[in-house]
PDB file of N, CA and C in Angstrom:
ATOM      1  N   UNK A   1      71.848 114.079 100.055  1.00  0.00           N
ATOM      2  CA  UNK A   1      71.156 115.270  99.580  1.00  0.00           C
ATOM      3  C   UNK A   1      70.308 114.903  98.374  1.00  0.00           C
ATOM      4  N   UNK A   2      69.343 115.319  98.634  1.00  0.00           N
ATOM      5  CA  UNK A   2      68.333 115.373  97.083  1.00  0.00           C
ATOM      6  C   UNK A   2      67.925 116.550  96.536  1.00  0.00           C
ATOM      7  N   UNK A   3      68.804 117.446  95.511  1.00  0.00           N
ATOM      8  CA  UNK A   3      68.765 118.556  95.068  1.00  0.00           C
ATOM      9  C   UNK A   3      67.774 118.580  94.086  1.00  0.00           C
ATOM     10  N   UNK A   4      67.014 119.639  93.582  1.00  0.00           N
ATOM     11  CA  UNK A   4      66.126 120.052  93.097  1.00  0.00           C
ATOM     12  C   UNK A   4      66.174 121.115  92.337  1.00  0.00           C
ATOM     13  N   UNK A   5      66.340 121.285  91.569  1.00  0.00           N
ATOM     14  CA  UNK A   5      66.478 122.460  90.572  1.00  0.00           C
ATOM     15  C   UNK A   5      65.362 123.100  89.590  1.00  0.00           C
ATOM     16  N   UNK A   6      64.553 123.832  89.838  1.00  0.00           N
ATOM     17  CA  UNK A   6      63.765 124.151  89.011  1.00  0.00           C
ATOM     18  C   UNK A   6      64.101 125.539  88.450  1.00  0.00           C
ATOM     19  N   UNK A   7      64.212 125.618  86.967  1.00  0.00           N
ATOM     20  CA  UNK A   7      64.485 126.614  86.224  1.00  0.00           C
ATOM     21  C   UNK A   7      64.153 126.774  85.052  1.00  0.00           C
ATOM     22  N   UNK A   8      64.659 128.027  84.218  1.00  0.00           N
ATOM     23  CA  UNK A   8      64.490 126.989  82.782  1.00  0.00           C
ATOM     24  C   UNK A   8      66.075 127.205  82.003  1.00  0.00           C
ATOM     25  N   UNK A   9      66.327 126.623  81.191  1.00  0.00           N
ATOM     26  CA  UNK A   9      67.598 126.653  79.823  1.00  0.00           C
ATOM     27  C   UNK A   9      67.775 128.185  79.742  1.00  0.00           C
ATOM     28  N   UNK A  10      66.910 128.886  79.210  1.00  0.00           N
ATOM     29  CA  UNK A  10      67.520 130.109  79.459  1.00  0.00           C
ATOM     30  C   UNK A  10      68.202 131.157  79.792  1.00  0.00           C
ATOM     31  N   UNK A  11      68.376 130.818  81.536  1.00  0.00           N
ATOM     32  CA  UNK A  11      68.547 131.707  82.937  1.00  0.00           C
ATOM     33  C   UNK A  11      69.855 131.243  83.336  1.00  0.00           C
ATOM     34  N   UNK A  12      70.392 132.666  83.009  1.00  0.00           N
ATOM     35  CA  UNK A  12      72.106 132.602  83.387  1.00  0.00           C
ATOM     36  C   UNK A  12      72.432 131.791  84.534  1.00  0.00           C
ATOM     37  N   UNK A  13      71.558 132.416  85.379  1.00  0.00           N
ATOM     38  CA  UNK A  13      71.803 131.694  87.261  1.00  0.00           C
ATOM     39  C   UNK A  13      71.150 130.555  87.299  1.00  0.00           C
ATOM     40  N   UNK A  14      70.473 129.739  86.722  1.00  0.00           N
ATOM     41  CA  UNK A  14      70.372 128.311  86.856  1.00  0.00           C
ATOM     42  C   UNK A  14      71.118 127.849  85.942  1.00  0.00           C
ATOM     43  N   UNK A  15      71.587 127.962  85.134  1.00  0.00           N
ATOM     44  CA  UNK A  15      73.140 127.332  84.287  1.00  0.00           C
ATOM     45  C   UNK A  15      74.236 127.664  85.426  1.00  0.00           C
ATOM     46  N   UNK A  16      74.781 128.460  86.388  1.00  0.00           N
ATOM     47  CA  UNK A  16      75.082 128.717  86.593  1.00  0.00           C
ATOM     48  C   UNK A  16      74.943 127.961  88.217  1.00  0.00           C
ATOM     49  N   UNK A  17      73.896 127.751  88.352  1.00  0.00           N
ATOM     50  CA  UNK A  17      73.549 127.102  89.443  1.00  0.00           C
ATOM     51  C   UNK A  17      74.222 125.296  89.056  1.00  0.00           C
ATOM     52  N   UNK A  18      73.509 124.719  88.325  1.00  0.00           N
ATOM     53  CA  UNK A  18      73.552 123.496  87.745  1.00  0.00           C
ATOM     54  C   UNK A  18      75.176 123.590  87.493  1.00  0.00           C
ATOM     55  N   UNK A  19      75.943 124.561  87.230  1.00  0.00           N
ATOM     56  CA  UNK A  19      77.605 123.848  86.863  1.00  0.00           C
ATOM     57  C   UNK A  19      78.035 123.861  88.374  1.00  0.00           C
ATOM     58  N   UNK A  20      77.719 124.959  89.225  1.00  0.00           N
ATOM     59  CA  UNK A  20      77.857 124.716  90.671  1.00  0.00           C
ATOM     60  C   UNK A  20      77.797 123.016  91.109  1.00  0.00           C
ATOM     61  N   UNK A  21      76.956 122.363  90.826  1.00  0.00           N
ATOM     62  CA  UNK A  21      76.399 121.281  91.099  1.00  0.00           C
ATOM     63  C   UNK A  21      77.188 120.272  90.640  1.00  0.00           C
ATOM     64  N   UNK A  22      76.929 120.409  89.389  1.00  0.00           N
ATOM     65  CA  UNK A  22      77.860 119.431  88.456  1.00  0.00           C
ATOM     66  C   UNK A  22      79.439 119.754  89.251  1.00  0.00           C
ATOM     67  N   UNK A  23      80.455 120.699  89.538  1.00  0.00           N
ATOM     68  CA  UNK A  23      81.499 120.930  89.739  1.00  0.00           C
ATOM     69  C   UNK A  23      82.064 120.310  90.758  1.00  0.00           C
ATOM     70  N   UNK A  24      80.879 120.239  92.014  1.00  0.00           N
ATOM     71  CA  UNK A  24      81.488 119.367  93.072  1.00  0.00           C
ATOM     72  C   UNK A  24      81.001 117.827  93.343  1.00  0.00           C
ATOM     73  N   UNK A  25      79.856 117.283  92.077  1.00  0.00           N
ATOM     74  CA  UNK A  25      79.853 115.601  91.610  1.00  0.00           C
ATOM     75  C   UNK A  25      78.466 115.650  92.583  1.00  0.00           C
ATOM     76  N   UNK A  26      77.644 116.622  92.532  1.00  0.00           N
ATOM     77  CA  UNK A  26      76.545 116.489  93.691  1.00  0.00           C
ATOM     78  C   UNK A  26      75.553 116.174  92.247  1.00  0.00           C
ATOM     79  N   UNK A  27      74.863 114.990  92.313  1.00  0.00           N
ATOM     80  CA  UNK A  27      73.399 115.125  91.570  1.00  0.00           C
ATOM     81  C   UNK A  27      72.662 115.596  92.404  1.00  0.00           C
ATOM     82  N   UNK A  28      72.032 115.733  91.391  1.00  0.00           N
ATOM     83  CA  UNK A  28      70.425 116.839  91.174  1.00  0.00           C
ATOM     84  C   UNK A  28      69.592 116.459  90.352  1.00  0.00           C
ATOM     85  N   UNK A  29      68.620 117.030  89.899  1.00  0.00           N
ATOM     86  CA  UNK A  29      67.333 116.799  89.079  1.00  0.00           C
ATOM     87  C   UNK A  29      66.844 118.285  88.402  1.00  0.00           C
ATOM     88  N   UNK A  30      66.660 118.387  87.326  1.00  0.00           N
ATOM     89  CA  UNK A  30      66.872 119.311  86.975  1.00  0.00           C
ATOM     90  C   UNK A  30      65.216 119.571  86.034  1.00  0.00           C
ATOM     91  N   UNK A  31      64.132 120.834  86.682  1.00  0.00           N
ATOM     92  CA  UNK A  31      62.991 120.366  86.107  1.00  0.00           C
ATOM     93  C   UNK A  31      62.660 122.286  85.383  1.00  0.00           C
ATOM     94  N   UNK A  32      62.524 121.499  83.861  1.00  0.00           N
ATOM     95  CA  UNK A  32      62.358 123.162  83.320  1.00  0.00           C
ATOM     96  C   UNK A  32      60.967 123.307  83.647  1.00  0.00           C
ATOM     97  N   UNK A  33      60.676 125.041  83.907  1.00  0.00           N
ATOM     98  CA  UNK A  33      59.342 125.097  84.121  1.00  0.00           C
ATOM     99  C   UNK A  33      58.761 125.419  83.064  1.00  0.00           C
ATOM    100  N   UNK A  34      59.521 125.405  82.108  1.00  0.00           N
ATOM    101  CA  UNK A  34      58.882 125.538  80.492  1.00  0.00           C
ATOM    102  C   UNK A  34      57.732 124.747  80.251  1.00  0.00           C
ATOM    103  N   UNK A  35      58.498 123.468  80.766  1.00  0.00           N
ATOM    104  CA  UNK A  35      57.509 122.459  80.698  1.00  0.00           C
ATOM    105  C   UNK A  35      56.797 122.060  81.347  1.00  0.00           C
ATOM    106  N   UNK A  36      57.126 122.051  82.582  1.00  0.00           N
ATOM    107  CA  UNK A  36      56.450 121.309  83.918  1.00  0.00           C
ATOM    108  C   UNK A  36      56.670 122.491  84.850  1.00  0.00           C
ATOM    109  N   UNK A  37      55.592 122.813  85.559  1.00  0.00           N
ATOM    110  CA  UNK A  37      55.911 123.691  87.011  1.00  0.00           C
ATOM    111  C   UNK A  37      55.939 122.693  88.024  1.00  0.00           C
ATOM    112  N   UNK A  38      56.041 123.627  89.536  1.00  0.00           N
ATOM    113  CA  UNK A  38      56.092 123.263  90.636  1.00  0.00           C
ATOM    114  C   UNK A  38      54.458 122.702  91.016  1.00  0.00           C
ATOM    115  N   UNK A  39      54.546 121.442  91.638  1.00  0.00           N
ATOM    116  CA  UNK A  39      53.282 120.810  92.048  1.00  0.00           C
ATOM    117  C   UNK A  39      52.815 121.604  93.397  1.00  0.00           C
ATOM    118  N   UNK A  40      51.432 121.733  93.311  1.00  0.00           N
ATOM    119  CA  UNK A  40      51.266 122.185  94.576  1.00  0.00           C
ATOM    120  C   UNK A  40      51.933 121.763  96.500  1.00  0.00           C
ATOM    121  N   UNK A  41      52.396 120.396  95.874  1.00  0.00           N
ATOM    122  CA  UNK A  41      53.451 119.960  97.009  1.00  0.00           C
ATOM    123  C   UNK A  41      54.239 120.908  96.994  1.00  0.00           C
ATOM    124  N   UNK A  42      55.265 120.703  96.298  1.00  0.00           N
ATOM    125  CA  UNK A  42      56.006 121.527  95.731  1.00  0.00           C
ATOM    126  C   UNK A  42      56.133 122.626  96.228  1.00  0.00           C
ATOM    127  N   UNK A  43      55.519 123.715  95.900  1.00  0.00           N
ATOM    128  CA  UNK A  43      55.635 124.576  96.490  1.00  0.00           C
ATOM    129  C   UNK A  43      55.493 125.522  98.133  1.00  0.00           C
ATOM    130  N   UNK A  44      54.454 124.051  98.641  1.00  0.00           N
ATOM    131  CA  UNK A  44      54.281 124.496  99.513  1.00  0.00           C
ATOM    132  C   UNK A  44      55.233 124.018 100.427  1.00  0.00           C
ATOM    133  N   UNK A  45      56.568 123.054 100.099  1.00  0.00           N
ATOM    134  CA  UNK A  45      57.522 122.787 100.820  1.00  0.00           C
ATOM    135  C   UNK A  45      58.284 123.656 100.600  1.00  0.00           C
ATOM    136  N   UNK A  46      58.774 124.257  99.595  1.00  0.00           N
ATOM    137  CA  UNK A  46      59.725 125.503  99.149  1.00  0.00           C
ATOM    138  C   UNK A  46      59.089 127.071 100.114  1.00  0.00           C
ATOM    139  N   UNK A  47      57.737 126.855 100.213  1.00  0.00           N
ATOM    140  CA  UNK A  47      57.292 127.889 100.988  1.00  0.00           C
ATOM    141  C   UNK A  47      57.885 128.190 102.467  1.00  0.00           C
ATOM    142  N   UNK A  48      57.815 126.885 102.734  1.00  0.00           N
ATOM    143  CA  UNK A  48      58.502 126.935 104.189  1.00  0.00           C
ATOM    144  C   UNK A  48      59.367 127.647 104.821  1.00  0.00           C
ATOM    145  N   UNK A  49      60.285 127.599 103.708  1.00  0.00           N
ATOM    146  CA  UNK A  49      61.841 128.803 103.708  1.00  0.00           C
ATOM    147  C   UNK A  49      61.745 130.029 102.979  1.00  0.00           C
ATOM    148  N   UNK A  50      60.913 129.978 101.834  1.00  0.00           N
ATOM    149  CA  UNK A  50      61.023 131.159 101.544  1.00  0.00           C
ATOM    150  C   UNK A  50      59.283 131.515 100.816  1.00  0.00           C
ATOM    151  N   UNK A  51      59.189 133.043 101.148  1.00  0.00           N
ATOM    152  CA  UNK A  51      58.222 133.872 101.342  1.00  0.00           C
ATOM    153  C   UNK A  51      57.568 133.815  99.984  1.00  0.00           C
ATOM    154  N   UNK A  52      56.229 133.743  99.804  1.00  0.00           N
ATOM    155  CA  UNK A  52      55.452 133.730  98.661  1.00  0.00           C
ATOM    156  C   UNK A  52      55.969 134.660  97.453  1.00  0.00           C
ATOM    157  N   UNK A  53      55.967 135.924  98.187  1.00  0.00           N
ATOM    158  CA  UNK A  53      56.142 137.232  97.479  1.00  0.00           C
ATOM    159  C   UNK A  53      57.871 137.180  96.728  1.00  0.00           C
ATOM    160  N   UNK A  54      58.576 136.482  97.639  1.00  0.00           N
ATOM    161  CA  UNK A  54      60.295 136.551  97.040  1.00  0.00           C
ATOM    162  C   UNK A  54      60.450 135.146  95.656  1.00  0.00           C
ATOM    163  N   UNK A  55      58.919 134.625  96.325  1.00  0.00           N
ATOM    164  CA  UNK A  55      59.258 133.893  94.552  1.00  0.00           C
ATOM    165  C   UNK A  55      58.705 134.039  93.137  1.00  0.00           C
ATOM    166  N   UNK A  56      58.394 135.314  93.197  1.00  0.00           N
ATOM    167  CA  UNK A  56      57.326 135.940  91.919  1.00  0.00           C
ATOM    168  C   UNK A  56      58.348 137.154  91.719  1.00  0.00           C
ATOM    169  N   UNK A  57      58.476 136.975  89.738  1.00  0.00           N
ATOM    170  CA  UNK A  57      59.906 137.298  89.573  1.00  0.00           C
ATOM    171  C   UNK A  57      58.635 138.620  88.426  1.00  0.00           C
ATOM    172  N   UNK A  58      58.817 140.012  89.836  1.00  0.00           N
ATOM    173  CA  UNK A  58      58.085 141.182  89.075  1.00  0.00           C
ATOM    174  C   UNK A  58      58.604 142.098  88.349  1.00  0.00           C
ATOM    175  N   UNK A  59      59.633 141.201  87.545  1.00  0.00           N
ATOM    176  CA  UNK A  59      60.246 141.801  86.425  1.00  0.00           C
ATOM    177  C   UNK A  59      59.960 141.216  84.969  1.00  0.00           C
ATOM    178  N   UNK A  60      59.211 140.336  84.699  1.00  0.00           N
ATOM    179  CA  UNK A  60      59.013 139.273  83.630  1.00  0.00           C
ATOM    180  C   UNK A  60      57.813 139.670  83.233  1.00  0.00           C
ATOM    181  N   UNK A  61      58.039 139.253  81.554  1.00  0.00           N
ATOM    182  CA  UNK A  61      56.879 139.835  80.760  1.00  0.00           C
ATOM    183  C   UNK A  61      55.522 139.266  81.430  1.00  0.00           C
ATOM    184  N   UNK A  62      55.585 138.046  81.749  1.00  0.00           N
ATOM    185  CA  UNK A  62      54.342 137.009  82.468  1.00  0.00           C
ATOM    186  C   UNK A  62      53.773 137.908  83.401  1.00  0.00           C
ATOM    187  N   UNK A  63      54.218 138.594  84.666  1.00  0.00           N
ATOM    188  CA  UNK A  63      54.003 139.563  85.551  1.00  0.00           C
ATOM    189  C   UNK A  63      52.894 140.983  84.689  1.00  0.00           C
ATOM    190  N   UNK A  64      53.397 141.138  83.690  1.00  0.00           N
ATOM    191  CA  UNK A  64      52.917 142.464  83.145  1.00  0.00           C
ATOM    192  C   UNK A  64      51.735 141.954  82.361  1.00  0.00           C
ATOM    193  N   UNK A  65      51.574 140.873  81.950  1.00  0.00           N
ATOM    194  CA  UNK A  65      50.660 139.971  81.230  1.00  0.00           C
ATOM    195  C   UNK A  65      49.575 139.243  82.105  1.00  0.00           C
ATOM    196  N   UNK A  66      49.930 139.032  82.853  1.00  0.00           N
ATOM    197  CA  UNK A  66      49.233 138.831  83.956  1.00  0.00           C
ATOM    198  C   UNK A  66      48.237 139.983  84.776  1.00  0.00           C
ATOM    199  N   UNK A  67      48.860 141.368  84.725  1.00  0.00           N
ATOM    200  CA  UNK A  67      48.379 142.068  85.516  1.00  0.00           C
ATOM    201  C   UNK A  67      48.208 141.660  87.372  1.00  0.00           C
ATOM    202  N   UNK A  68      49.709 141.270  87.419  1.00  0.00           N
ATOM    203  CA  UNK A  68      49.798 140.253  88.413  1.00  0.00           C
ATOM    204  C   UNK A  68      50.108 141.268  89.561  1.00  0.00           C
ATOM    205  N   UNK A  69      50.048 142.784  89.659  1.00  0.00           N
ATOM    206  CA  UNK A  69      50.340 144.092  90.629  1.00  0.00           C
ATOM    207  C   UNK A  69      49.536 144.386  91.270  1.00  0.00           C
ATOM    208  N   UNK A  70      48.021 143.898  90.538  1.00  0.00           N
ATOM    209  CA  UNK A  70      47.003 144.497  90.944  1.00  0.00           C
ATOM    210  C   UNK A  70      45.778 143.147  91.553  1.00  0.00           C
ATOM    211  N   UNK A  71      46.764 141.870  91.500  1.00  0.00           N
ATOM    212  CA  UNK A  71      45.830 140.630  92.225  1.00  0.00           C
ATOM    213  C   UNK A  71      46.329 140.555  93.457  1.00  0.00           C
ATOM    214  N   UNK A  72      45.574 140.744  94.656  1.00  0.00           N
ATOM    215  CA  UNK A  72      46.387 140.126  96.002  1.00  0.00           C
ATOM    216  C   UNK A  72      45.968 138.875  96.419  1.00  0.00           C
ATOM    217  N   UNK A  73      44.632 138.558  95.880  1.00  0.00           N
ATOM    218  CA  UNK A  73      44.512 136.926  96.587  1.00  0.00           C
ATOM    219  C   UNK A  73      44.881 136.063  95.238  1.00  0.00           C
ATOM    220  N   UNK A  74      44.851 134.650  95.603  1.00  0.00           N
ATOM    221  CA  UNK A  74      45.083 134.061  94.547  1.00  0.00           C
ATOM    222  C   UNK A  74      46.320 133.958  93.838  1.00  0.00           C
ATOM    223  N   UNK A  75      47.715 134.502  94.741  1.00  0.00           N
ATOM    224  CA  UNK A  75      48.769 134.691  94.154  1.00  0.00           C
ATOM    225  C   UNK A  75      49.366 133.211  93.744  1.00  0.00           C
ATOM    226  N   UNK A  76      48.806 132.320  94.864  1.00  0.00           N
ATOM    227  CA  UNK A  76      49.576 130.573  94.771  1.00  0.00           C
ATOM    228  C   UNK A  76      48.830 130.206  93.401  1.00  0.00           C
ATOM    229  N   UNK A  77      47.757 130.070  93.584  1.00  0.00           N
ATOM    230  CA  UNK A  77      47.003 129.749  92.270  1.00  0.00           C
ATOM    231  C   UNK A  77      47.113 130.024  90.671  1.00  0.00           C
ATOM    232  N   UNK A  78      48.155 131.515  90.928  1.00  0.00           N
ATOM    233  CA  UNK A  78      48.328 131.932  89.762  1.00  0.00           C
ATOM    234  C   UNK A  78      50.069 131.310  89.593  1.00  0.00           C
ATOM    235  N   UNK A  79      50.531 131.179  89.989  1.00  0.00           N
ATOM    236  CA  UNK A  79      52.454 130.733  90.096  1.00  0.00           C
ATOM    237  C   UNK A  79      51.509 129.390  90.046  1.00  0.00           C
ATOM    238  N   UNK A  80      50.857 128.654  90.380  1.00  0.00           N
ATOM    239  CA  UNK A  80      51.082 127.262  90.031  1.00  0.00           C
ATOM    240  C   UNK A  80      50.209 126.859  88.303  1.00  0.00           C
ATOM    241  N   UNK A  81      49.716 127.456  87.844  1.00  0.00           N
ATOM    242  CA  UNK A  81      49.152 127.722  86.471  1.00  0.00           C
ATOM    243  C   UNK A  81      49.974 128.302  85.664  1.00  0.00           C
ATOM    244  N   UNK A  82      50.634 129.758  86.062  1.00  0.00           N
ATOM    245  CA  UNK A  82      51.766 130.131  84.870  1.00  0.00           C
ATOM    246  C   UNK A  82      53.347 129.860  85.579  1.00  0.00           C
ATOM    247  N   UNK A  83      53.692 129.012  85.610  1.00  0.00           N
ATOM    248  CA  UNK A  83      55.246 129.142  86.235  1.00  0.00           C
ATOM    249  C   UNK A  83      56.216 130.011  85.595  1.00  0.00           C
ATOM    250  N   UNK A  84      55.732 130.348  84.598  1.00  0.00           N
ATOM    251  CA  UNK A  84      56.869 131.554  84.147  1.00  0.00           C
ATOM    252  C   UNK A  84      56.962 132.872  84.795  1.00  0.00           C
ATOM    253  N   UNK A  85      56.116 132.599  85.838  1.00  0.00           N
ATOM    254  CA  UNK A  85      56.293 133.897  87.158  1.00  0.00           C
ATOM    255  C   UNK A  85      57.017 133.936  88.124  1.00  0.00           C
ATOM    256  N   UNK A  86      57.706 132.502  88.202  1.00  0.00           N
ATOM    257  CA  UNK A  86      58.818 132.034  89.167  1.00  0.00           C
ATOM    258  C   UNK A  86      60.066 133.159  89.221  1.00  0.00           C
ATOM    259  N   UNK A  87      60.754 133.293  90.175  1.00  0.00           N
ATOM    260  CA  UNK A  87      62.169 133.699  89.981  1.00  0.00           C
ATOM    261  C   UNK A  87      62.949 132.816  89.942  1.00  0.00           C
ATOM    262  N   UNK A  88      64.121 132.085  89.053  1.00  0.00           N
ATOM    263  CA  UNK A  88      64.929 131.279  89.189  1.00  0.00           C
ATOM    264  C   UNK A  88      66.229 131.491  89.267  1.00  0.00           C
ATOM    265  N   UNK A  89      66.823 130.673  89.764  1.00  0.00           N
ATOM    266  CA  UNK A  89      66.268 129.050  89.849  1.00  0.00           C
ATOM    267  C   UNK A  89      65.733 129.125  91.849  1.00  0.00           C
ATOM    268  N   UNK A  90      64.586 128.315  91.591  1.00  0.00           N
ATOM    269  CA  UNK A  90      64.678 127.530  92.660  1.00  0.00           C
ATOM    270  C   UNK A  90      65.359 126.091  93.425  1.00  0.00           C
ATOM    271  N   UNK A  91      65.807 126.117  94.258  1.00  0.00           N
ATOM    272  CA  UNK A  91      66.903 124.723  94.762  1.00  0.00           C
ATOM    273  C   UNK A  91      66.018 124.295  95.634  1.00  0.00           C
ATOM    274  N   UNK A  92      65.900 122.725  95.408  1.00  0.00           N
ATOM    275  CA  UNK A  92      64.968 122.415  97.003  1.00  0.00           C
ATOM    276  C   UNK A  92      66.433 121.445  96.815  1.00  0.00           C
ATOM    277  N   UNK A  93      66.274 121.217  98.389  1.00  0.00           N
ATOM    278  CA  UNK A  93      67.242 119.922  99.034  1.00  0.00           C
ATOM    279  C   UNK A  93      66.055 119.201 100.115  1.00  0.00           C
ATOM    280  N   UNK A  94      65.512 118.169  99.339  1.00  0.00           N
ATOM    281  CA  UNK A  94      64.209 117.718  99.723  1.00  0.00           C
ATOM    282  C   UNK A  94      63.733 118.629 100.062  1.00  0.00           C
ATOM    283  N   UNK A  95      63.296 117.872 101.640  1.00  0.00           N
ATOM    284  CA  UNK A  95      62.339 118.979 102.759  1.00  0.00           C
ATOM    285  C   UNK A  95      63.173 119.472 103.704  1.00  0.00           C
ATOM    286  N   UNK A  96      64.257 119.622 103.869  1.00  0.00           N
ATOM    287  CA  UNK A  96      65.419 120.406 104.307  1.00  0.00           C
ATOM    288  C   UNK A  96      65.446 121.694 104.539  1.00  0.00           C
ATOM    289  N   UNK A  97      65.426 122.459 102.812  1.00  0.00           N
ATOM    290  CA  UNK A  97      66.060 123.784 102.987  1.00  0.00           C
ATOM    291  C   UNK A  97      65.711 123.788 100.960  1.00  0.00           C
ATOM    292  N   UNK A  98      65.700 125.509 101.387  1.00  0.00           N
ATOM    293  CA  UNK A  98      64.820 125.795  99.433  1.00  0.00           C
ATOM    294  C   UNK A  98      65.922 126.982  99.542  1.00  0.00           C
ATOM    295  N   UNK A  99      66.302 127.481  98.762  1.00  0.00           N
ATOM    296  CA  UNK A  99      66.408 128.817  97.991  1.00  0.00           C
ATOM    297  C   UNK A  99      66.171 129.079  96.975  1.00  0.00           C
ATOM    298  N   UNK A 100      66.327 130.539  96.580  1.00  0.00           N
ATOM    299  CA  UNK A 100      65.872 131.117  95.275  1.00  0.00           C
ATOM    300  C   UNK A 100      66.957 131.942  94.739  1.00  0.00           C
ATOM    301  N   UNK A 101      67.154 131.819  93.506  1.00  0.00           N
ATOM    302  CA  UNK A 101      68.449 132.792  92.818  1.00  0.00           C
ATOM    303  C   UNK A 101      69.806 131.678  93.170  1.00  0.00           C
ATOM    304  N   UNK A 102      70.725 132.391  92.791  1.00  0.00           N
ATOM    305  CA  UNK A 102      72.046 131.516  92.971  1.00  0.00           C
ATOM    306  C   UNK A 102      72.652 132.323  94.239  1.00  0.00           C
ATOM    307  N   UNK A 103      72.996 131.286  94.662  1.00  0.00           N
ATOM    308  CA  UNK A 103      73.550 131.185  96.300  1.00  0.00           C
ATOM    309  C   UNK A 103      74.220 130.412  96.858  1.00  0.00           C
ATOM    310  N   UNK A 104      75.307 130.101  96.358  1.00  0.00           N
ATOM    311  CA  UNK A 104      76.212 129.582  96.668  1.00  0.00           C
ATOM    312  C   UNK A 104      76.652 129.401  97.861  1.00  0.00           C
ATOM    313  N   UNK A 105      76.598 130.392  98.847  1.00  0.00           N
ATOM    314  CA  UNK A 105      77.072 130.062  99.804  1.00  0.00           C
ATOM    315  C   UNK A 105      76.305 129.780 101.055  1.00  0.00           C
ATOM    316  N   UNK A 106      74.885 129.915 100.693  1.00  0.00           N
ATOM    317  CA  UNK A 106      73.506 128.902 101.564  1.00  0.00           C
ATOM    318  C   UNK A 106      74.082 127.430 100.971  1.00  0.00           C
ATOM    319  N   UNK A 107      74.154 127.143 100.064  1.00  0.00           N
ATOM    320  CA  UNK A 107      74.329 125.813  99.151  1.00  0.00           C
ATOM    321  C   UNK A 107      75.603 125.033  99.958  1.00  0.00           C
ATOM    322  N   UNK A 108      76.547 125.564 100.316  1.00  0.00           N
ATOM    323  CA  UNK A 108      77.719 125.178 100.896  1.00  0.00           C
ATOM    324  C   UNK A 108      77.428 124.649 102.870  1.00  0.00           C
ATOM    325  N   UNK A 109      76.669 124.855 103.002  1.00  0.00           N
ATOM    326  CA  UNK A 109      75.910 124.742 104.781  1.00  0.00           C
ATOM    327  C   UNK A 109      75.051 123.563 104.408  1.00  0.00           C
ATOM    328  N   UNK A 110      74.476 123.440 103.173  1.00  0.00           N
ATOM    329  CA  UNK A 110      73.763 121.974 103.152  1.00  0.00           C
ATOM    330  C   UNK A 110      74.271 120.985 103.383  1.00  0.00           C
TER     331      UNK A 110
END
């Protein structure tokens, strides 16, 4: 498995995700989007499994700052410029299988 973790320090459910990880001796890689977002690879492998719209987190100040309600094209373009629009955490397991949020029990079928 090659786990993937993108989140940031902050977010209960990617701490929460990451001790998941750590608990059963599985590495991972662990990439804050504070610093670094998702590469346009990136995302478009995470796309695969899950839906553009379920990874734009329209509860975050970035969303309201953005005026991100009222853009319909251009949504990839804008998540790969501000990643603080993400919902986290995202999990890739390579090119396998992605989720979003903590999910433990998708995580357990990998």
């Amino acid at each position: 498995m090659n786990i993937q973790i993108f989140g940031t320090k902050k977010c209960q459910d990617t701490r929460k995700a990451e001790r998941y990880f750590k608990e059963r001796k599985i590495s991972y890689q662990f990439i804050d989007l504070t610093i670094k977002g998702l590469s346009k690879g990136e995302l478009h492998s995470v796309q695969r499994f899950i839906n553009l719209k379920n990874l734009i987190n329209t509860e975050c100040k970035e969303y309201q700052k953005r005026n991100m309600q009222y853009i319909v094209h251009n949504t990839e373009n804008m998540l790969l410029q501000y990643p603080a629009l993400f919902k986290t955490p995202i999990i890739r397991n390579g090119t396998a299988a992605a989720s979003v949020g903590y999910c433990p029990e998708l995580w357990k079928e990998w």
